[in-house]
PDB file of N, CA and C in Angstrom:
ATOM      1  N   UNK A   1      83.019  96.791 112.631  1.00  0.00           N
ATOM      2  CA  UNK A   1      83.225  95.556 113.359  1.00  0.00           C
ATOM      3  C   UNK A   1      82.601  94.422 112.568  1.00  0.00           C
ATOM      4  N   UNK A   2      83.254  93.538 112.222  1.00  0.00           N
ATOM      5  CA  UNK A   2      82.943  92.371 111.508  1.00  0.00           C
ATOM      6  C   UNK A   2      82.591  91.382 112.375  1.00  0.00           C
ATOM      7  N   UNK A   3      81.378  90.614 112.194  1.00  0.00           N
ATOM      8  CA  UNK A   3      80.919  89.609 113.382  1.00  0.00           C
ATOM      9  C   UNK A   3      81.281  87.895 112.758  1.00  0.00           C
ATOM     10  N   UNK A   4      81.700  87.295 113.471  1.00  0.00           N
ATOM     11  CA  UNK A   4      81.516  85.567 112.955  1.00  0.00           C
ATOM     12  C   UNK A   4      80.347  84.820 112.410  1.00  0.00           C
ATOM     13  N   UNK A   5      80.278  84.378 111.765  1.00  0.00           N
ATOM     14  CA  UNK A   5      78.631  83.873 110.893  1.00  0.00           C
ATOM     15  C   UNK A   5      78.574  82.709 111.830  1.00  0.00           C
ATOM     16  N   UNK A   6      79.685  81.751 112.282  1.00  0.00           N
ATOM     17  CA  UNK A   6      79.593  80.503 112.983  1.00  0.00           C
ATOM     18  C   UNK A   6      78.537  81.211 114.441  1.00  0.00           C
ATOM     19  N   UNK A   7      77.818  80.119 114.426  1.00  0.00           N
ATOM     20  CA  UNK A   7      77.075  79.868 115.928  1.00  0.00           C
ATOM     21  C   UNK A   7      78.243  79.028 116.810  1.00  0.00           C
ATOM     22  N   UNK A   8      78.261  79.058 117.862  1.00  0.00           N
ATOM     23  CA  UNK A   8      79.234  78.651 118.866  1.00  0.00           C
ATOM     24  C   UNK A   8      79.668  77.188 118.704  1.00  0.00           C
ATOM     25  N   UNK A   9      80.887  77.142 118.736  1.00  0.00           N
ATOM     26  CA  UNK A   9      81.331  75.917 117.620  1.00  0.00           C
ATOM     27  C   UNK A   9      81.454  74.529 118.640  1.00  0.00           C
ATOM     28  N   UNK A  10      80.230  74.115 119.513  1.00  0.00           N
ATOM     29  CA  UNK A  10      79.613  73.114 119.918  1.00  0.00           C
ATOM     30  C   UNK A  10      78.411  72.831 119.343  1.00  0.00           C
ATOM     31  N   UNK A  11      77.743  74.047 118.490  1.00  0.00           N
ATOM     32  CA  UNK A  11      76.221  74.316 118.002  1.00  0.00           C
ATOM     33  C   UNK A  11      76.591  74.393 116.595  1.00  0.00           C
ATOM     34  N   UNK A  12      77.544  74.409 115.885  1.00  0.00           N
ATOM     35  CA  UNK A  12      78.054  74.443 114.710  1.00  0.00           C
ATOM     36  C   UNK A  12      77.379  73.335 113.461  1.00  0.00           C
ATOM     37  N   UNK A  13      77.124  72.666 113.786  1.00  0.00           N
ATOM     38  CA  UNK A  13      76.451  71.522 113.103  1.00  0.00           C
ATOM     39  C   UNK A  13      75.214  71.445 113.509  1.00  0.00           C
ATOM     40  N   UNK A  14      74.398  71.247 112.255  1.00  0.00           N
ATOM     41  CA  UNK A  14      72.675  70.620 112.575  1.00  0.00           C
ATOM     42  C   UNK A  14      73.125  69.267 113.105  1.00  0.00           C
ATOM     43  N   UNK A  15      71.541  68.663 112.839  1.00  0.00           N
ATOM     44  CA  UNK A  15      71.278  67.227 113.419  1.00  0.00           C
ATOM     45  C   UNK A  15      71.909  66.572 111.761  1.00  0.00           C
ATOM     46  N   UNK A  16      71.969  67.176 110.515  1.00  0.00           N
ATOM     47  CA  UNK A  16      71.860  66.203 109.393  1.00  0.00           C
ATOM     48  C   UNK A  16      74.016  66.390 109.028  1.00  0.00           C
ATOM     49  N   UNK A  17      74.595  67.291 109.936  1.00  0.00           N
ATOM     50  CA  UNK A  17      75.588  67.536 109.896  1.00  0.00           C
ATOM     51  C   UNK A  17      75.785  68.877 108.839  1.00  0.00           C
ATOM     52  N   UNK A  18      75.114  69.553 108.417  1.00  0.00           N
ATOM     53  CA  UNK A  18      75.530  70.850 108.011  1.00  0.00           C
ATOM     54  C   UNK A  18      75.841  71.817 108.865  1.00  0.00           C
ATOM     55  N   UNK A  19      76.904  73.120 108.111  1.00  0.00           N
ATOM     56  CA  UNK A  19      77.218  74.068 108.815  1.00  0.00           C
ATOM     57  C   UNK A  19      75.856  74.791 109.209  1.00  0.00           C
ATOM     58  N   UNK A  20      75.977  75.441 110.274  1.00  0.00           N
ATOM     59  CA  UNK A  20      74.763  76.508 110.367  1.00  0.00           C
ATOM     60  C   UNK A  20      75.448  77.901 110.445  1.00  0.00           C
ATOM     61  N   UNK A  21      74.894  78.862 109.570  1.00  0.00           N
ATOM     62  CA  UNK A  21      75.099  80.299 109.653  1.00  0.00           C
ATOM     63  C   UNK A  21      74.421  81.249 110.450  1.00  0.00           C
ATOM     64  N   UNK A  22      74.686  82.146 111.374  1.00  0.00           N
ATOM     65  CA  UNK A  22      74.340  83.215 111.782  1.00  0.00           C
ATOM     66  C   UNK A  22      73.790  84.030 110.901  1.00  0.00           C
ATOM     67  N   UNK A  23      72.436  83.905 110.303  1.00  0.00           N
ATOM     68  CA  UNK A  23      71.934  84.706 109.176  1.00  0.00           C
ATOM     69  C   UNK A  23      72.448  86.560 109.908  1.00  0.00           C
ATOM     70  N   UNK A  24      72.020  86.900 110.645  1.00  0.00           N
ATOM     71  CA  UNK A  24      72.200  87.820 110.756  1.00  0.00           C
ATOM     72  C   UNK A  24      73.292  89.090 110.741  1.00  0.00           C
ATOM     73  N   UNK A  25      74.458  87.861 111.112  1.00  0.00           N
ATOM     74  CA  UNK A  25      75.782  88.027 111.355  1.00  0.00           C
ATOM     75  C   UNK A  25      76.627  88.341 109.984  1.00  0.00           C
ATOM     76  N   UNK A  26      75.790  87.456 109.360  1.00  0.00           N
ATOM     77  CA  UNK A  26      76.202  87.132 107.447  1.00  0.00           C
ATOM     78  C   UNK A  26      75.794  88.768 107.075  1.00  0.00           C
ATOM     79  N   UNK A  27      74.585  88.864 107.393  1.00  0.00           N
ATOM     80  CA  UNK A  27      74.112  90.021 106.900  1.00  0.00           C
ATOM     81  C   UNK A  27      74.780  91.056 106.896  1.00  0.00           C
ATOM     82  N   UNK A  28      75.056  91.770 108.611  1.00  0.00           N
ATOM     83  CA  UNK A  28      75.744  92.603 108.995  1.00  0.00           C
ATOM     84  C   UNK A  28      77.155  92.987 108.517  1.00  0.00           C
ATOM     85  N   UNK A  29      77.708  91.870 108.082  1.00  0.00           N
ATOM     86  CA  UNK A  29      78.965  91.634 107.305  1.00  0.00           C
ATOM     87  C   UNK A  29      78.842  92.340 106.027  1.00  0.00           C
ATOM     88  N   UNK A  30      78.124  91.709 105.580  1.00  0.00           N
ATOM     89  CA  UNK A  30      77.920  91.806 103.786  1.00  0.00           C
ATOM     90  C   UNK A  30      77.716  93.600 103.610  1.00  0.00           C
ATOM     91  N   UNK A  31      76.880  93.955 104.602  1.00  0.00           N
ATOM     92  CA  UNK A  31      76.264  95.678 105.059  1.00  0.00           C
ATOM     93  C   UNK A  31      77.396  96.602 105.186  1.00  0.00           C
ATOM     94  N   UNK A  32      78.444  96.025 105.969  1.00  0.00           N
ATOM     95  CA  UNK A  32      79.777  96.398 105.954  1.00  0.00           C
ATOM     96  C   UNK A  32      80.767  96.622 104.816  1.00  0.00           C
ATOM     97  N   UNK A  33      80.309  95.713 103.975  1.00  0.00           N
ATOM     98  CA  UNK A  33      81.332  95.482 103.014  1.00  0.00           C
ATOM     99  C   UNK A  33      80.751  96.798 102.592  1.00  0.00           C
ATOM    100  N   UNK A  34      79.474  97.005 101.941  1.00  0.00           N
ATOM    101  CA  UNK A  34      78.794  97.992 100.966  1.00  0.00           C
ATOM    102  C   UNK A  34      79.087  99.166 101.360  1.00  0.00           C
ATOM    103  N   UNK A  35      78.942  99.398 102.963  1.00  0.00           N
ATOM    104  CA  UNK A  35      79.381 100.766 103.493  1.00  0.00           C
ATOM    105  C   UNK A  35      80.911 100.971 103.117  1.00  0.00           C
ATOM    106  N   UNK A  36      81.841 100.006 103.845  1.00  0.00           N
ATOM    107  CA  UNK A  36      82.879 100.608 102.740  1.00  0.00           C
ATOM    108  C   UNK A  36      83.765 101.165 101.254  1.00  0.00           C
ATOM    109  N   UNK A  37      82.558 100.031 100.798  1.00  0.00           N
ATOM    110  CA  UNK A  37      82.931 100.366  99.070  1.00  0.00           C
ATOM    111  C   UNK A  37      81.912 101.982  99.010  1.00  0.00           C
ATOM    112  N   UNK A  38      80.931 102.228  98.805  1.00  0.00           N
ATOM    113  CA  UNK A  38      80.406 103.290  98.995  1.00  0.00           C
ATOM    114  C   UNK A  38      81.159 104.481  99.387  1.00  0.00           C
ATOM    115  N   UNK A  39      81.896 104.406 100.920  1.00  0.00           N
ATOM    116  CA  UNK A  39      82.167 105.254 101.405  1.00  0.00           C
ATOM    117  C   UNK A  39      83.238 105.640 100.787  1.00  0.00           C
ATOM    118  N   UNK A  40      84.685 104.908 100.207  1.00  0.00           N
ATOM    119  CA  UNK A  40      85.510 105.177  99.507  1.00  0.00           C
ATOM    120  C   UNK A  40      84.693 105.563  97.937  1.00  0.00           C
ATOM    121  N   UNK A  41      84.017 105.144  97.625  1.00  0.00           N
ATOM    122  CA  UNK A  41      83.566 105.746  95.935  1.00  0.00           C
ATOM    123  C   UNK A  41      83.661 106.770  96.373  1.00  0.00           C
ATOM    124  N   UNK A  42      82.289 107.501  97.031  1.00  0.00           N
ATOM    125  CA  UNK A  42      82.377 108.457  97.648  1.00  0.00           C
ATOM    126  C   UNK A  42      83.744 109.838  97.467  1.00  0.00           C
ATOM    127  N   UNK A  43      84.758 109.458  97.854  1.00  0.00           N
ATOM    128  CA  UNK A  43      86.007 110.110  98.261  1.00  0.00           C
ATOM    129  C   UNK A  43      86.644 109.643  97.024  1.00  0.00           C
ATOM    130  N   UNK A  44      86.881 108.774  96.201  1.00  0.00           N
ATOM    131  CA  UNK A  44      87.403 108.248  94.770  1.00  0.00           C
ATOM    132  C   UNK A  44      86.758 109.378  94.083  1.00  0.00           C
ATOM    133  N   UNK A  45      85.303 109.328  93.638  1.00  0.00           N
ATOM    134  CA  UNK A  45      85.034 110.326  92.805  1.00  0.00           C
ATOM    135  C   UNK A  45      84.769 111.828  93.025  1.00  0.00           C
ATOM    136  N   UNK A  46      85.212 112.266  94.059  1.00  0.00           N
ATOM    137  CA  UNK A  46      85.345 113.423  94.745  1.00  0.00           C
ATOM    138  C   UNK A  46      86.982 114.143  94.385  1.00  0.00           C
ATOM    139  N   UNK A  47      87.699 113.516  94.251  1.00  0.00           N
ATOM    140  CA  UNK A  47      89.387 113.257  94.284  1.00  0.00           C
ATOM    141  C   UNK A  47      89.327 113.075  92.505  1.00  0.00           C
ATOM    142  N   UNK A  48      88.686 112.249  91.965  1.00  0.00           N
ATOM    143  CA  UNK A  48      88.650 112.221  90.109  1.00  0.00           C
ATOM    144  C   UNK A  48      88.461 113.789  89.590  1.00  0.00           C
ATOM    145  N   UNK A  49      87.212 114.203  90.156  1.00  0.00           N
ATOM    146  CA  UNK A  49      86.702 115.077  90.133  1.00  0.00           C
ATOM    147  C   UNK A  49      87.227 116.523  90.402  1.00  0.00           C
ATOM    148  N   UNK A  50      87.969 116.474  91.460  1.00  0.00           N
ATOM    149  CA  UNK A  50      88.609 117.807  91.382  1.00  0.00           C
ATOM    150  C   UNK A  50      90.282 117.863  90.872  1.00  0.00           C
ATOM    151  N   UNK A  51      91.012 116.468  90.748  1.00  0.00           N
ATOM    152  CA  UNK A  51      91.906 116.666  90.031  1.00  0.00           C
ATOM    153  C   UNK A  51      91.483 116.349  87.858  1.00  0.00           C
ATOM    154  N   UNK A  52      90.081 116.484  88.152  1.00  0.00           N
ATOM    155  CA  UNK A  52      90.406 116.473  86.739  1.00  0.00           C
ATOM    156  C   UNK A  52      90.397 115.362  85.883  1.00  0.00           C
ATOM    157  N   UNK A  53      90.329 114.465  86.629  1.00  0.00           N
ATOM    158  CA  UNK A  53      90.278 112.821  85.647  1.00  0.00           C
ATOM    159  C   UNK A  53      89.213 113.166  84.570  1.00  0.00           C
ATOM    160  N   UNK A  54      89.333 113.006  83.252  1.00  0.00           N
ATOM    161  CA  UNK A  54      88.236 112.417  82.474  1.00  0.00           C
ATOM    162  C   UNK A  54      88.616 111.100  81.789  1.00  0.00           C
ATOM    163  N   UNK A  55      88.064 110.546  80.788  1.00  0.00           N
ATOM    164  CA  UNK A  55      88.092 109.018  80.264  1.00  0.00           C
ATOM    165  C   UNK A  55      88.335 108.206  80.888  1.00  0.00           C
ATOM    166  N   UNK A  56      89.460 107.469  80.412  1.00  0.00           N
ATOM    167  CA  UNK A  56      89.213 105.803  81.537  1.00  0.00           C
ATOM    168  C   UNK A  56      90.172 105.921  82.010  1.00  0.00           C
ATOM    169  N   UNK A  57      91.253 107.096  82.680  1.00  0.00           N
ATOM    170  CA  UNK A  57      92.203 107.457  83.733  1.00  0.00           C
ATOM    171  C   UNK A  57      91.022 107.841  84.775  1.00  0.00           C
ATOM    172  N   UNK A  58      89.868 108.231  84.692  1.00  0.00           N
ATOM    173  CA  UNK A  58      88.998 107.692  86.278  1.00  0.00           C
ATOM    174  C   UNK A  58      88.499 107.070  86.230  1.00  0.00           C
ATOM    175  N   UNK A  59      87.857 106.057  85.164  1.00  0.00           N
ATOM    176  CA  UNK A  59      87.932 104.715  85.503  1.00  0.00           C
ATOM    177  C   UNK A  59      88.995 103.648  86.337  1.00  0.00           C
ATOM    178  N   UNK A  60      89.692 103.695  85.767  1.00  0.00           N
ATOM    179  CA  UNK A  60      91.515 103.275  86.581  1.00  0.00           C
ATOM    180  C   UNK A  60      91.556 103.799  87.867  1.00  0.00           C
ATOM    181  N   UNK A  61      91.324 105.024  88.028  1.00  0.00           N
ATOM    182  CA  UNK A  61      91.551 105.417  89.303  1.00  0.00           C
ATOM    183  C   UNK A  61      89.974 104.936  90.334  1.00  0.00           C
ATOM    184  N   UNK A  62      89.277 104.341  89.714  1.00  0.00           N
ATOM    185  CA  UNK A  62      87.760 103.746  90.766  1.00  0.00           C
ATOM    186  C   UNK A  62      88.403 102.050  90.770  1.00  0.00           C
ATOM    187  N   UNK A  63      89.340 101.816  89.598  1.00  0.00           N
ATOM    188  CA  UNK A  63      89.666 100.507  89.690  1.00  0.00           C
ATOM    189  C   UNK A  63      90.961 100.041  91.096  1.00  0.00           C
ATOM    190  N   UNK A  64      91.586 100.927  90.806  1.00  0.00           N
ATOM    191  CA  UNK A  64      92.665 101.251  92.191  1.00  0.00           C
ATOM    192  C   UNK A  64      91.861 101.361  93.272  1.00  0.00           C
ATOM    193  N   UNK A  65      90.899 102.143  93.666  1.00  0.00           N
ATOM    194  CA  UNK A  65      90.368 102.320  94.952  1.00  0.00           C
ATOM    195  C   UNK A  65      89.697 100.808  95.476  1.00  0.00           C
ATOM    196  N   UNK A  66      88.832 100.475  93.916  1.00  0.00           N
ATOM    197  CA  UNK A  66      88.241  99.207  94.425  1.00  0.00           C
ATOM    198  C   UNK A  66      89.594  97.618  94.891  1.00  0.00           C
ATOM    199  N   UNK A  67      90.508  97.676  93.940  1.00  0.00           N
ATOM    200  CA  UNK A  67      91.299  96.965  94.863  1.00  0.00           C
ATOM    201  C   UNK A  67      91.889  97.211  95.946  1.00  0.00           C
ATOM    202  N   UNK A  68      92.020  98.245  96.609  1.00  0.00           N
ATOM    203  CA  UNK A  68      92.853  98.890  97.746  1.00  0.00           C
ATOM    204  C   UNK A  68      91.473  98.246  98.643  1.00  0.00           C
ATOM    205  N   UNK A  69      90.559  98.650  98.578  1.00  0.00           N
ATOM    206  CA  UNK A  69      89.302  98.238  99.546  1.00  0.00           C
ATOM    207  C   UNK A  69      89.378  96.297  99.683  1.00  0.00           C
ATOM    208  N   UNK A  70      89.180  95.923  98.612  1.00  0.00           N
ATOM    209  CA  UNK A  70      89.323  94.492  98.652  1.00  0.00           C
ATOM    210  C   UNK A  70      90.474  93.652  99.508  1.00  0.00           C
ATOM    211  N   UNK A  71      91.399  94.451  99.134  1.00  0.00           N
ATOM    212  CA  UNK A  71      92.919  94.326  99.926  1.00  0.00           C
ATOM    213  C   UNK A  71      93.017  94.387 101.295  1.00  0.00           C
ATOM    214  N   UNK A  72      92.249  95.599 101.190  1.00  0.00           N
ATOM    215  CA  UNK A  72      92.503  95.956 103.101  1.00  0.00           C
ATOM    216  C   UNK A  72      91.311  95.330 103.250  1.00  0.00           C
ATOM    217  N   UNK A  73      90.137  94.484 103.123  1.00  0.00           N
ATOM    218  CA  UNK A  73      89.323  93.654 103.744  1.00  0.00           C
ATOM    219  C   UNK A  73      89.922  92.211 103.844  1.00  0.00           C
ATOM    220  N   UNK A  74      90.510  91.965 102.525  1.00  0.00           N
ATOM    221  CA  UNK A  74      90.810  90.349 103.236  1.00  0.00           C
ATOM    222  C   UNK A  74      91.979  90.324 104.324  1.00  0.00           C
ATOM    223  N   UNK A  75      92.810  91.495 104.137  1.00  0.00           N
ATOM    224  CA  UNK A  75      93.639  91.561 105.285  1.00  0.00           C
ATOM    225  C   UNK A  75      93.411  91.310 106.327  1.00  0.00           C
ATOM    226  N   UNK A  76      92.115  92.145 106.799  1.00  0.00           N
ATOM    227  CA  UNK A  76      91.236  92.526 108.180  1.00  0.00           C
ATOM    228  C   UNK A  76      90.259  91.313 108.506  1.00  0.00           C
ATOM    229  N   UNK A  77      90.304  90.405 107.508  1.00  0.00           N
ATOM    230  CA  UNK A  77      89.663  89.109 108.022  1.00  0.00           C
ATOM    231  C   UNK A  77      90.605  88.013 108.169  1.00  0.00           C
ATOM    232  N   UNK A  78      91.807  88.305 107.241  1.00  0.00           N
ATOM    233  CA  UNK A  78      93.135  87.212 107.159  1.00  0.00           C
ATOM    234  C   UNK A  78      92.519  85.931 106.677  1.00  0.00           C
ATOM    235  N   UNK A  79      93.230  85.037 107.414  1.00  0.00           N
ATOM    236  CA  UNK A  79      92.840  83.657 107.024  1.00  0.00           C
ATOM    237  C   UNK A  79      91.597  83.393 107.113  1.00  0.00           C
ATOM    238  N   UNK A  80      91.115  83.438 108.441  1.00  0.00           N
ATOM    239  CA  UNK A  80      89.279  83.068 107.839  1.00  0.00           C
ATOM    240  C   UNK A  80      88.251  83.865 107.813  1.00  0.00           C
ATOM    241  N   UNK A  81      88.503  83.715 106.784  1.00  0.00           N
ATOM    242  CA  UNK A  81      87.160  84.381 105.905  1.00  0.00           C
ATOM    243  C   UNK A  81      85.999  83.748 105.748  1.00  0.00           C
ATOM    244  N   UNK A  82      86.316  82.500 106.120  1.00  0.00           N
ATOM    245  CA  UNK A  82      85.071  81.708 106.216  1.00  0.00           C
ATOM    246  C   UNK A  82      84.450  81.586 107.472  1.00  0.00           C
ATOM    247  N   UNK A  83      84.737  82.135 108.361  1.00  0.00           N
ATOM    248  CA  UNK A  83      84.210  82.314 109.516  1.00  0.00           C
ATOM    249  C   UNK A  83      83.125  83.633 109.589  1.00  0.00           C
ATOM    250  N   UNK A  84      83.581  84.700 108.554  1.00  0.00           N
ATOM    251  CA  UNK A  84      82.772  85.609 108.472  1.00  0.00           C
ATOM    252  C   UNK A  84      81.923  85.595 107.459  1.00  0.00           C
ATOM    253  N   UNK A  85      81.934  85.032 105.610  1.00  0.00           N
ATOM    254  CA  UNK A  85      81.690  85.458 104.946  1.00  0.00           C
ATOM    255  C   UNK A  85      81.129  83.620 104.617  1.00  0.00           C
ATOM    256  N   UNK A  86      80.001  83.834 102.790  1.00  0.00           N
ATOM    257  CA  UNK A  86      79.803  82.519 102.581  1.00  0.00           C
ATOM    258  C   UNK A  86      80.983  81.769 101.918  1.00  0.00           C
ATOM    259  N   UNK A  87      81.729  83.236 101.347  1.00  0.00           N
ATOM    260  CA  UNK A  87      82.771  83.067 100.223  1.00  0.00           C
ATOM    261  C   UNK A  87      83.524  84.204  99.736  1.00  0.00           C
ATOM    262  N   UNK A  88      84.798  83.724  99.581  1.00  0.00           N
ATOM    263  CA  UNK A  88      85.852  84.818  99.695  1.00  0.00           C
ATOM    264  C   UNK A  88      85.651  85.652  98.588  1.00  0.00           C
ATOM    265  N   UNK A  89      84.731  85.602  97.596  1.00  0.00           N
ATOM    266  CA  UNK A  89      83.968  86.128  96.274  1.00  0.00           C
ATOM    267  C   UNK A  89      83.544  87.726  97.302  1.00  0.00           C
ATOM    268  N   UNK A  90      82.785  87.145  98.396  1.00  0.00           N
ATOM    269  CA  UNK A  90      82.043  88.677  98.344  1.00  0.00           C
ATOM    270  C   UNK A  90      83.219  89.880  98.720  1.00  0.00           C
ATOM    271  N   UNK A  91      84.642  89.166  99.258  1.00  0.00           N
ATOM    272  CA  UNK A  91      85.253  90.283  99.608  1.00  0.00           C
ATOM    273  C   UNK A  91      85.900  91.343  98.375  1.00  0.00           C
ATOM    274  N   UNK A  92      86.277  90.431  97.276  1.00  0.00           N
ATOM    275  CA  UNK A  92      86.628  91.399  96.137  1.00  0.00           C
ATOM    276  C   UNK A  92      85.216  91.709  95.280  1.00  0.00           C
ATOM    277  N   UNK A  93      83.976  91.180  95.165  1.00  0.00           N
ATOM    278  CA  UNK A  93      83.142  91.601  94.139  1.00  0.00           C
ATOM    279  C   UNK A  93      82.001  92.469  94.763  1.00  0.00           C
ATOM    280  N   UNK A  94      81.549  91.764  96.221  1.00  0.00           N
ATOM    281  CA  UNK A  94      80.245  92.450  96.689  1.00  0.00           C
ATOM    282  C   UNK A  94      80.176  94.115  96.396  1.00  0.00           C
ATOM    283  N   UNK A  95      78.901  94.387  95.714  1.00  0.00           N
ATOM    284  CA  UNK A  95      79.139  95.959  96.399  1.00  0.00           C
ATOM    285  C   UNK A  95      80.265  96.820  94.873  1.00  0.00           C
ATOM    286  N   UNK A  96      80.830  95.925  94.045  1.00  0.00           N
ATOM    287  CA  UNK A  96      81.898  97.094  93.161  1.00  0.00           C
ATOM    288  C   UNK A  96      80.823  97.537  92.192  1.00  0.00           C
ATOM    289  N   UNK A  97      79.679  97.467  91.767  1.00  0.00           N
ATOM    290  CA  UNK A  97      79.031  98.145  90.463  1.00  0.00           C
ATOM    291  C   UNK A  97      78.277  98.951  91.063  1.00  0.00           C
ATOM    292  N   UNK A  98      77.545  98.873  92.739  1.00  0.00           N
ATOM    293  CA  UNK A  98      76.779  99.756  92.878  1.00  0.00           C
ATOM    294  C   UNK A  98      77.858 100.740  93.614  1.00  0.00           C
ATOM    295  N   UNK A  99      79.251 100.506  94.117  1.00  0.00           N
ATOM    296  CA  UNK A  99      79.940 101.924  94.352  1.00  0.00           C
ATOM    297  C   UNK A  99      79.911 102.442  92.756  1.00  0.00           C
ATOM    298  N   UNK A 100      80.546 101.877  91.968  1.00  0.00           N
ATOM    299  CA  UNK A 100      80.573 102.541  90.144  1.00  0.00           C
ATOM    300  C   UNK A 100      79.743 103.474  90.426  1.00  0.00           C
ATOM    301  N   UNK A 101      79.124 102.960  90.458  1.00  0.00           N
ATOM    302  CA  UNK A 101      77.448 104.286  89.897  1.00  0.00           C
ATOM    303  C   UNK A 101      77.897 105.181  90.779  1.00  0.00           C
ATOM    304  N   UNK A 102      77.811 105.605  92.290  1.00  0.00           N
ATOM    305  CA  UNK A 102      78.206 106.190  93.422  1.00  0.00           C
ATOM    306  C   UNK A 102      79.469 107.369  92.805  1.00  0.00           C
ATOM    307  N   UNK A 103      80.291 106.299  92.535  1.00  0.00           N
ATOM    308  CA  UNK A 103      81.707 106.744  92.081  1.00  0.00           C
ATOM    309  C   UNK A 103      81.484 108.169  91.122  1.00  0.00           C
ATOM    310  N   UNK A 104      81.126 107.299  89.667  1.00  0.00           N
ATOM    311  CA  UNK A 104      81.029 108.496  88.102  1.00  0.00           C
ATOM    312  C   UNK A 104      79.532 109.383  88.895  1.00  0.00           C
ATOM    313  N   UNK A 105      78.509 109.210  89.546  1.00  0.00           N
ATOM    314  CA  UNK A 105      77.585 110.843  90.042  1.00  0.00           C
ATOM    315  C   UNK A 105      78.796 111.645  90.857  1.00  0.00           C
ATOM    316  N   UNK A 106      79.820 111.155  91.727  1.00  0.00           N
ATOM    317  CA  UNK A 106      80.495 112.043  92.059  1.00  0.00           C
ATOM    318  C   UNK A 106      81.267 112.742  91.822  1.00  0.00           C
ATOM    319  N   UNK A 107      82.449 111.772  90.628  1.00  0.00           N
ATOM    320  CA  UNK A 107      83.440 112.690  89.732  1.00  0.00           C
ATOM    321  C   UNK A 107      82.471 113.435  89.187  1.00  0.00           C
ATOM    322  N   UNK A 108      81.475 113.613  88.058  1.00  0.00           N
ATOM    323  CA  UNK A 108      80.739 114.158  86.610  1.00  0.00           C
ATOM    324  C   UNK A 108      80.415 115.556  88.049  1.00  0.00           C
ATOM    325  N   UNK A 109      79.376 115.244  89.293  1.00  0.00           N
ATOM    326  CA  UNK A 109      79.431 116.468  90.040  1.00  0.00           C
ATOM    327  C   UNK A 109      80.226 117.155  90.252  1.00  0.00           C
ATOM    328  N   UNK A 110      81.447 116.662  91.018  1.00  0.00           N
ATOM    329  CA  UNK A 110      82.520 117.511  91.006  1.00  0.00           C
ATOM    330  C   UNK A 110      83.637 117.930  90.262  1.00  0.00           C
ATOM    331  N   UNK A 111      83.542 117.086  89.105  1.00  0.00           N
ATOM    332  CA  UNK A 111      84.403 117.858  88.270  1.00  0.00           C
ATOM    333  C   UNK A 111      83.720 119.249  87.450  1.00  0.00           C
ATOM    334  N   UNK A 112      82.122 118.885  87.477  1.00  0.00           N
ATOM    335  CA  UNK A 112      81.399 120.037  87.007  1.00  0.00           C
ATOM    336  C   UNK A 112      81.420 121.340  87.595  1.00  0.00           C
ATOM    337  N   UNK A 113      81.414 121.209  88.774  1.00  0.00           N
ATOM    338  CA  UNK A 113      81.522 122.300  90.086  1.00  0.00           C
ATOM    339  C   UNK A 113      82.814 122.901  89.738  1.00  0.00           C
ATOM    340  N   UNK A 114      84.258 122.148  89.524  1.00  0.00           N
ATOM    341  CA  UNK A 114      85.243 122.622  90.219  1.00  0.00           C
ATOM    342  C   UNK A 114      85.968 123.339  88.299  1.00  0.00           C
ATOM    343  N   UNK A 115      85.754 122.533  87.487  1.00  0.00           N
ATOM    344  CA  UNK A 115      86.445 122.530  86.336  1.00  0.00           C
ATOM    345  C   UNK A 115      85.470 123.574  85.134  1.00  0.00           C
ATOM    346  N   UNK A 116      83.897 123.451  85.380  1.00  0.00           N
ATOM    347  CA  UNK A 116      83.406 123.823  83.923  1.00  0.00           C
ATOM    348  C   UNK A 116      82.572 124.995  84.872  1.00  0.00           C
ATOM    349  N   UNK A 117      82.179 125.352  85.882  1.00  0.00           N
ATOM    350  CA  UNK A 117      81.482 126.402  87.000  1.00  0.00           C
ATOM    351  C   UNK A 117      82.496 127.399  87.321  1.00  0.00           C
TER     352      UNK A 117
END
């Protein structure tokens, strides 16, 4: 569940006229994003791994997953994204180097298990 960063849009503005953010809301968001990139690495390098990917055909294939994730998030926020996020940046970047890492411990495990064991 993705929450709105806006405070109730009578309270939307300070006294000096800036937006105000729901720090928390921002947060919870951003937490979201990571759980999903994670959770698909997760299953990306699990799937590299037992079909066998080596070189940069599972690279490619963590690059596919990570746009499929990006895709189906801005979908799921649509047009505003600025209602949830600071910037439409975190929906394709937040979160893609620390799934990476996530990703290659899971192929190198399971391709070890399934291919060289």
């Amino acid at each position: 569940l993705i929450v709105c960063v806006h405070y109730h849009r009578s309270t939307n503005m300070d006294s000096l006229g800036k937006t105000v953010l729901n720090e928390r809301a921002l947060r919870h968001n951003n937490s979201i994003i990571e759980y999903c990139r994670t959770s698909l690495a997760v299953i990306a390098g699990a799937t590299a791994g037992v079909i066998g990917m080596t070189g940069l055909y599972g690279f490619l294939l963590y690059l596919l997953y990570s746009v499929f994730v990006s895709t189906a998030l801005t979908i799921k926020v649509g047009t505003k994204w600025n209602c949830y996020f600071r910037s439409k940046r975190a929906l394709w970047f937040d979160g893609v180097f620390g799934g990476l890492f996530t990703y290659v411990l899971l192929w190198t495990f399971v391709y070890g298990m399934v291919h060289v064991f």
